[in-house]
Protein backbone atom coordinates (compact mmCIF):
# COMPACT_ATOMS: atom_id res chain seq x y z
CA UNK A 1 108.29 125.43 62.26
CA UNK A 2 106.92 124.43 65.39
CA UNK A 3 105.82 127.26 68.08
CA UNK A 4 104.68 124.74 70.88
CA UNK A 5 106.81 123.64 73.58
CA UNK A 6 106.69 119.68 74.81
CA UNK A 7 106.46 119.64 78.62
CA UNK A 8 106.80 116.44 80.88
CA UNK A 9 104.75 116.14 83.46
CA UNK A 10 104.29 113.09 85.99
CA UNK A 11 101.36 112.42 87.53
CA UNK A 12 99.73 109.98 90.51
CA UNK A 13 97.83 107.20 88.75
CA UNK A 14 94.46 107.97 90.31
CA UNK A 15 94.49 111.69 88.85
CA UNK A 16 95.88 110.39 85.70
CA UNK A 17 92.96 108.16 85.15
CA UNK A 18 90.30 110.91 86.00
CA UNK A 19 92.12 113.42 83.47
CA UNK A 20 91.91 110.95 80.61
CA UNK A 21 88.35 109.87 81.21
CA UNK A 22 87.63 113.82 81.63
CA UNK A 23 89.47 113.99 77.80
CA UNK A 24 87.54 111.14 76.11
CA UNK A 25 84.12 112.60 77.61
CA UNK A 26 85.20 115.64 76.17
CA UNK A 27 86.38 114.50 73.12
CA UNK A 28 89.70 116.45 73.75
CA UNK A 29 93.22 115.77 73.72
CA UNK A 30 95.32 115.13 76.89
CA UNK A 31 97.67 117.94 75.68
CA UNK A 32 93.95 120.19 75.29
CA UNK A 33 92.73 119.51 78.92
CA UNK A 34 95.89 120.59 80.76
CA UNK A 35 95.79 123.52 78.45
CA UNK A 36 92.45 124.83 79.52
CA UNK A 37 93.10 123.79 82.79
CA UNK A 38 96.34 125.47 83.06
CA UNK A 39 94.34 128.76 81.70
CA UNK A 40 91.62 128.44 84.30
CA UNK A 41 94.64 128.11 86.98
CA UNK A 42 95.75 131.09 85.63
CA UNK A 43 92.71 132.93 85.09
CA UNK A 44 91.40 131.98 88.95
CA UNK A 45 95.05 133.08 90.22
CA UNK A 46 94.55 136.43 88.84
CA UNK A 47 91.49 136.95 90.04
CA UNK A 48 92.75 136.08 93.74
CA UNK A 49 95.62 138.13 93.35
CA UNK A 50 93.16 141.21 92.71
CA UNK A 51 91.47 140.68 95.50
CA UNK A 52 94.12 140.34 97.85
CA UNK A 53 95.93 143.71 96.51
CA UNK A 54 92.33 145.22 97.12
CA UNK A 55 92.27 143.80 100.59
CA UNK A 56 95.62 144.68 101.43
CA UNK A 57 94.86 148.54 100.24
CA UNK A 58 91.48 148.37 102.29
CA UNK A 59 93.55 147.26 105.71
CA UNK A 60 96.82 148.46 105.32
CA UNK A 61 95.75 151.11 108.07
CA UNK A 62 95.58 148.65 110.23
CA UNK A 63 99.50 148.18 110.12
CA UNK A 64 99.71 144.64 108.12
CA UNK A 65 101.46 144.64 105.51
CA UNK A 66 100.41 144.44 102.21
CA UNK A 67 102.49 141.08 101.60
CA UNK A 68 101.23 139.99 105.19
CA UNK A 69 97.33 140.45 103.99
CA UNK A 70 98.01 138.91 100.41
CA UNK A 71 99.68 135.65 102.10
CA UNK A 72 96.65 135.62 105.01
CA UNK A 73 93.99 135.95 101.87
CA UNK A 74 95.63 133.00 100.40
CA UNK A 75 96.00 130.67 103.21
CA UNK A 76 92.26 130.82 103.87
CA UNK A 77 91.47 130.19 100.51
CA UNK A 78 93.04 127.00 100.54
């Protein structure tokens, strides 16, 4: 029996063509790269998210929220 999910995804041409140069380089699958990439996503997310929360505790005197801090910490990230 199967354990694995199929997901449909769509794409814009010009990233398509990167990611499947990226998985013949890389000898990988298609269904391999968005894998790992979807872990580093998810890895890097975390990682922000524990930050924030620590920022958020630091000024929370201050008066901010904690919500209001997290949401700050993220728009300057991007």
């Amino acid at each position: 029996m199967r354990i694995a999910k199929t997901v449909c995804i769509t794409l814009p041409p010009d990233l398509l063509k990167k990611a499947q140069k990226i998985a013949v380089r890389e000898h990988r699958t298609m269904s391999e790269l968005f894998r790992e990439a979807l872990r580093h996503y998810m890895n890097e997310s975390s990682k922000v998210e524990q930050t924030a929360e620590r920022l958020a505790t630091d000024q929370s005197p201050s008066g901010e929220s904690e919500s209001t801090v997290i949401h700050s910490f993220r728009m300057e990230r991007k």
